[in-house]
C-alpha atoms as a PDB file:
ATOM      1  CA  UNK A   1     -52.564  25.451 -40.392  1.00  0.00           C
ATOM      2  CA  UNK A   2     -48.548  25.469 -40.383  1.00  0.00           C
ATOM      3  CA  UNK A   3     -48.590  23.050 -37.427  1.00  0.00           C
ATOM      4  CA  UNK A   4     -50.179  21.002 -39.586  1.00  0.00           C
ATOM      5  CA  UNK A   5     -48.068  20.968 -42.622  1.00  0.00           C
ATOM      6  CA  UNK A   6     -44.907  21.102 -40.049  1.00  0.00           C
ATOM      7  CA  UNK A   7     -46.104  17.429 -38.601  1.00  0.00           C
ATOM      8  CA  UNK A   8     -47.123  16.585 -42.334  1.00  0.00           C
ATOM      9  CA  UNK A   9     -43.509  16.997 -43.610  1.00  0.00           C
ATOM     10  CA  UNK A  10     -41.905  15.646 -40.089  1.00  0.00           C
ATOM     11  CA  UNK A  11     -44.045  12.028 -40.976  1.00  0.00           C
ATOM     12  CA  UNK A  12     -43.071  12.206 -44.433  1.00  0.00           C
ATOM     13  CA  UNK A  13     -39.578  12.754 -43.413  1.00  0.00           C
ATOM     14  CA  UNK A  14     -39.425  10.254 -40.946  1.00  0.00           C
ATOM     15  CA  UNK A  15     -41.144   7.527 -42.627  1.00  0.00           C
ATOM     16  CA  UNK A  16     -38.573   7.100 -46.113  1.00  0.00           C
ATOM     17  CA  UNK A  17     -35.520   6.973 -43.577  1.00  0.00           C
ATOM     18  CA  UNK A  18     -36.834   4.168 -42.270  1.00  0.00           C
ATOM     19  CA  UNK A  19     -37.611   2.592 -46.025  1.00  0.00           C
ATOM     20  CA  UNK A  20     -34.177   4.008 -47.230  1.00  0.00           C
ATOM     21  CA  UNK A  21     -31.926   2.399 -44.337  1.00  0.00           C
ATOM     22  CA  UNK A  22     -33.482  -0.936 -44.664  1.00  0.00           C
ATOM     23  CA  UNK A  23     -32.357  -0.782 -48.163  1.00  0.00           C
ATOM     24  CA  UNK A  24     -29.318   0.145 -47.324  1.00  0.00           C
ATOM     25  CA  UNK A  25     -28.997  -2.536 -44.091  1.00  0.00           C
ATOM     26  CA  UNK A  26     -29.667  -5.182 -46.560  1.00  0.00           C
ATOM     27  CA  UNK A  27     -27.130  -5.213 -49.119  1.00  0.00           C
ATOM     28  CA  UNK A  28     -24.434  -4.658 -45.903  1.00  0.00           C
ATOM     29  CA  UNK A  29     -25.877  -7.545 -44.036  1.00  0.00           C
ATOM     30  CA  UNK A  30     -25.798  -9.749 -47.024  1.00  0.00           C
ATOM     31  CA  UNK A  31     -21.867  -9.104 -47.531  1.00  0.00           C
ATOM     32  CA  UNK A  32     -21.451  -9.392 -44.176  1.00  0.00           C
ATOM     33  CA  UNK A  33     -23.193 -13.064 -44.287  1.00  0.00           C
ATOM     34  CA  UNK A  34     -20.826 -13.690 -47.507  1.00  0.00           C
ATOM     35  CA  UNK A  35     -17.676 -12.376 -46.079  1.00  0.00           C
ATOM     36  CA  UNK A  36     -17.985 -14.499 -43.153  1.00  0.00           C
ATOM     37  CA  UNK A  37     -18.978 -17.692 -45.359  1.00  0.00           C
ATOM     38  CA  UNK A  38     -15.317 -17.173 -47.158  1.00  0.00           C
ATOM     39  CA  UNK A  39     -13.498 -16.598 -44.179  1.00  0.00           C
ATOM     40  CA  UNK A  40     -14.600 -20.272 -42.222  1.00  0.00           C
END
């Protein structure tokens, strides 16, 4: 029963990390792409 809810909360925490760094990669990447566009 705890094993369970222990691999229950270990996917749940794994799985918005993933969500929450794309979010986060994006809006870097895109100033990135913009930074670079001013600079050539």
């Amino acid at each position: 029963m705890d094993e369970e809810k222990l691999k229950a909360l270990e996917a749940e925490k794994q799985q918005p990390l993933i969500g929450s760094n794309i979010w986060v990669l994006v809006p870097v990447v895109a100033i990135i792409m913009w930074g670079l566009q001013n600079i050539f």
